[in-house]
Each structure stands twice: as C-alpha cells, then as structure tokens.
N, C-alpha and C. Protein backbone atom coordinates (compact mmCIF):
# COMPACT_ATOMS: atom_id res chain seq x y z
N UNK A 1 0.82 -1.19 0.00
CA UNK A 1 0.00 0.00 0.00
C UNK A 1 0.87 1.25 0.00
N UNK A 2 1.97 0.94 0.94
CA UNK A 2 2.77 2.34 0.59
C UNK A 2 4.09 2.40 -0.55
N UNK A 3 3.89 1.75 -1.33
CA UNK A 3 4.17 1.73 -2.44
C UNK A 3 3.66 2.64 -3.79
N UNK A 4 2.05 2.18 -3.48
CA UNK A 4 1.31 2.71 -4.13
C UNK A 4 0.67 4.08 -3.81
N UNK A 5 0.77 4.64 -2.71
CA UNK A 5 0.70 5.84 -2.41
C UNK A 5 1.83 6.62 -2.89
N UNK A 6 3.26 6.06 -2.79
CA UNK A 6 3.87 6.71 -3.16
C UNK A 6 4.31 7.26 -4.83
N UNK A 7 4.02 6.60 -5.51
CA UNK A 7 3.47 5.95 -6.99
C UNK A 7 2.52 7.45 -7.48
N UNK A 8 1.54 7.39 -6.32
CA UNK A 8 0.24 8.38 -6.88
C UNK A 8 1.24 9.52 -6.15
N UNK A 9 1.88 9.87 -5.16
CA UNK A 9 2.50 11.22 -5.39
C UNK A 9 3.55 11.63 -6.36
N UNK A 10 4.26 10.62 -6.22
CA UNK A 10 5.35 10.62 -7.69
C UNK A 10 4.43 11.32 -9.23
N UNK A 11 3.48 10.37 -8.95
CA UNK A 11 2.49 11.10 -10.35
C UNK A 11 1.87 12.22 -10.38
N UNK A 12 1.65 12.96 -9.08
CA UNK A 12 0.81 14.25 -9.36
C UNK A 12 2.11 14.82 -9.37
N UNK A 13 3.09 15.11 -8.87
CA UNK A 13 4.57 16.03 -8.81
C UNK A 13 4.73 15.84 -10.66
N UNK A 14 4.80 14.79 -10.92
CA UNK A 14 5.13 14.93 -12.25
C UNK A 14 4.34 15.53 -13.32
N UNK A 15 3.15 15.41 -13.32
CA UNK A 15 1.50 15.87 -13.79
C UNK A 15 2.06 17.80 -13.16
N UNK A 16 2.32 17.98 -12.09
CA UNK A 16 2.42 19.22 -12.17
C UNK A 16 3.39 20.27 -12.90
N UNK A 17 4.70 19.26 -12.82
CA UNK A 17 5.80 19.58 -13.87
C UNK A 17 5.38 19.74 -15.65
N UNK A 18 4.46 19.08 -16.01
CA UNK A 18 4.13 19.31 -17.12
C UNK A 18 4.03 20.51 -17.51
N UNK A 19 4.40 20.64 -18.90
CA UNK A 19 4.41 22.34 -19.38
C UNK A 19 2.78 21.95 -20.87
N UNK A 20 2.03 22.08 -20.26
CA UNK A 20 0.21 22.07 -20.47
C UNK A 20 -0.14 23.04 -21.65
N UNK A 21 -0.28 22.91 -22.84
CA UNK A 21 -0.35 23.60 -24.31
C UNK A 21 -1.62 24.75 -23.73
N UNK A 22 -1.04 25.48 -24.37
CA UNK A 22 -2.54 26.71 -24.27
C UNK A 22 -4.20 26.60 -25.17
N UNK A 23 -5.05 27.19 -24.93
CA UNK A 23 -6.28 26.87 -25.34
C UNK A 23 -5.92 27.08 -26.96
N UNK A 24 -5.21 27.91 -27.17
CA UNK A 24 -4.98 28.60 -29.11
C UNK A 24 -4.68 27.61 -29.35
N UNK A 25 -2.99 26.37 -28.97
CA UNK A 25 -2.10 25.65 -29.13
C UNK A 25 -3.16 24.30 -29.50
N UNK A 26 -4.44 24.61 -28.62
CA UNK A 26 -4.90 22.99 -28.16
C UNK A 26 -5.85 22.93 -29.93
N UNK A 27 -6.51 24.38 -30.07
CA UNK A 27 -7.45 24.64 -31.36
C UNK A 27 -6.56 24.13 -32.13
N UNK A 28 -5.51 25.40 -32.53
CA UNK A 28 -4.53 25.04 -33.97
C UNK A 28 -3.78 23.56 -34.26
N UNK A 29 -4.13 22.70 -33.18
CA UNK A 29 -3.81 21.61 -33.00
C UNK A 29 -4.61 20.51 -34.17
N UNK A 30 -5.91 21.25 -32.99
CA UNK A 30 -7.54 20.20 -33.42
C UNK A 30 -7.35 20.53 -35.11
N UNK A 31 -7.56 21.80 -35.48
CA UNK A 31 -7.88 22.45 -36.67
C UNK A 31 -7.13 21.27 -37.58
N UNK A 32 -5.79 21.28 -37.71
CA UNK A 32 -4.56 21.00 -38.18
C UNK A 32 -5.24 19.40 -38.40
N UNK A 33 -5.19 18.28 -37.43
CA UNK A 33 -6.12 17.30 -37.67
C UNK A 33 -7.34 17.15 -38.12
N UNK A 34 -8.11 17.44 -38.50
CA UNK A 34 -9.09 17.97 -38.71
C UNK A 34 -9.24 18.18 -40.44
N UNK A 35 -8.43 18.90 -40.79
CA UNK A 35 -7.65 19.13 -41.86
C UNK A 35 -7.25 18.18 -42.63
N UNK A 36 -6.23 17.09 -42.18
CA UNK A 36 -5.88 16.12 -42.21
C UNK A 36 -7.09 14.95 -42.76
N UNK A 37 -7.37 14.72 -41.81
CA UNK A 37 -8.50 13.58 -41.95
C UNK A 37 -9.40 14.04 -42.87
N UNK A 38 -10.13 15.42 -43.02
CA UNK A 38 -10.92 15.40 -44.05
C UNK A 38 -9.87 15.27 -45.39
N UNK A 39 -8.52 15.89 -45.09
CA UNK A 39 -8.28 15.59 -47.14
C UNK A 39 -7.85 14.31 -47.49
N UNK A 40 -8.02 13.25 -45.97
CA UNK A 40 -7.45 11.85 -46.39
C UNK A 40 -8.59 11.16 -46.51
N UNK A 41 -9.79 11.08 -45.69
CA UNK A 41 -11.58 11.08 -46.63
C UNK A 41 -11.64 11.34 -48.08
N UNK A 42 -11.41 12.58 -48.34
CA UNK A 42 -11.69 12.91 -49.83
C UNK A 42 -10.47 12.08 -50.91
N UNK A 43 -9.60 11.84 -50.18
CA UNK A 43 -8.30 11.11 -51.16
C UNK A 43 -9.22 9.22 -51.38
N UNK A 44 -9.29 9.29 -50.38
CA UNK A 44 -9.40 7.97 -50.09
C UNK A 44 -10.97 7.19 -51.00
N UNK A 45 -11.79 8.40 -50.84
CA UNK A 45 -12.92 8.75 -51.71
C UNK A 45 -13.29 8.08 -53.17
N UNK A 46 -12.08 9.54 -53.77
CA UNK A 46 -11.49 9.02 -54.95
C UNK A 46 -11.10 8.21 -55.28
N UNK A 47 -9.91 8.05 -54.40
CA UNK A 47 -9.93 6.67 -54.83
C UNK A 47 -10.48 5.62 -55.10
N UNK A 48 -11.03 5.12 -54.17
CA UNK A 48 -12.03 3.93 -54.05
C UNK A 48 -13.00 4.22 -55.24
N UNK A 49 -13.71 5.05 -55.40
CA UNK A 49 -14.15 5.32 -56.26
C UNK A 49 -13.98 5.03 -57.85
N UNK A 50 -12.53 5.89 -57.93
CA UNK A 50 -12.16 5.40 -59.38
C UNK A 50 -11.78 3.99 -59.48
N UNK A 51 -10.83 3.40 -58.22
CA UNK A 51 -10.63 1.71 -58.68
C UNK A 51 -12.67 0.98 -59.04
N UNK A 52 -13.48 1.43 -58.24
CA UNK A 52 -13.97 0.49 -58.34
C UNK A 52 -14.58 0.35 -59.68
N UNK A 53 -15.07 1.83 -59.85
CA UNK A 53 -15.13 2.09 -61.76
C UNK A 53 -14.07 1.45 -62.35
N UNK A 54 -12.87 1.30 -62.82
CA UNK A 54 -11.95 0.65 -63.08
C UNK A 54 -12.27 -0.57 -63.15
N UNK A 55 -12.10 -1.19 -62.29
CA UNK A 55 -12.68 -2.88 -62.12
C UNK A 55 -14.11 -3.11 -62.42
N UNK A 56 -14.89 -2.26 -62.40
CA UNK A 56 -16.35 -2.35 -63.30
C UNK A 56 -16.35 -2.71 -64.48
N UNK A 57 -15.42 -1.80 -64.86
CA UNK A 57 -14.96 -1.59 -66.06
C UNK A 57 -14.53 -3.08 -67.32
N UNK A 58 -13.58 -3.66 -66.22
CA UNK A 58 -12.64 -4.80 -66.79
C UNK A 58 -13.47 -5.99 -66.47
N UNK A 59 -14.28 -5.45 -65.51
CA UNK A 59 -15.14 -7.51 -65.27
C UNK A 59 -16.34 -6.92 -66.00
C-alpha cells in the first residue's frame, strides 16, 4: 500500500511539472487534424471510387 501511495505522489509532482499547451495551441492543434482527416476522406474517396469504376470496367 505504501508503495502505491507513493506511486500516486510521484504522479501528481510529475503531472504538475508538465508544461500544459494553451487553449490557441490545443485549437490550432484540433484544426490542423481535422484538416488532415478530411483531405485523407476525400483522397481515399477518390480513390475507391475510381478503382472500383476501373474494375467495373474490366469484369
């Protein structure tokens, strides 16, 4: 047990040391992903898309 107490203070000391991104940092973050994933949807889209026309195509 005092192992594990000591464990959970070790972890908040460290949790407090953290240097914690700002609310802008946390957006331009989200945005940035966000970004991402929709132009790899629309890639991925196309794609699929044109192979499957393609292979429509040939069978």
């Amino acid at each position: 047990m005092n192992k594990f107490l000591q464990y959970l203070r070790n972890s908040r000391a460290e949790l407090a040391r953290v240097t914690w991104p700002t609310r802008a940092e946390v957006i331009q973050a989200t945005q940035a992903t966000l970004i991402f994933v929709i132009m790899t949807v629309i890639f991925l889209l196309i794609a699929d898309t044109t192979l499957g026309n393609l292979i429509g195509l040939i069978l």
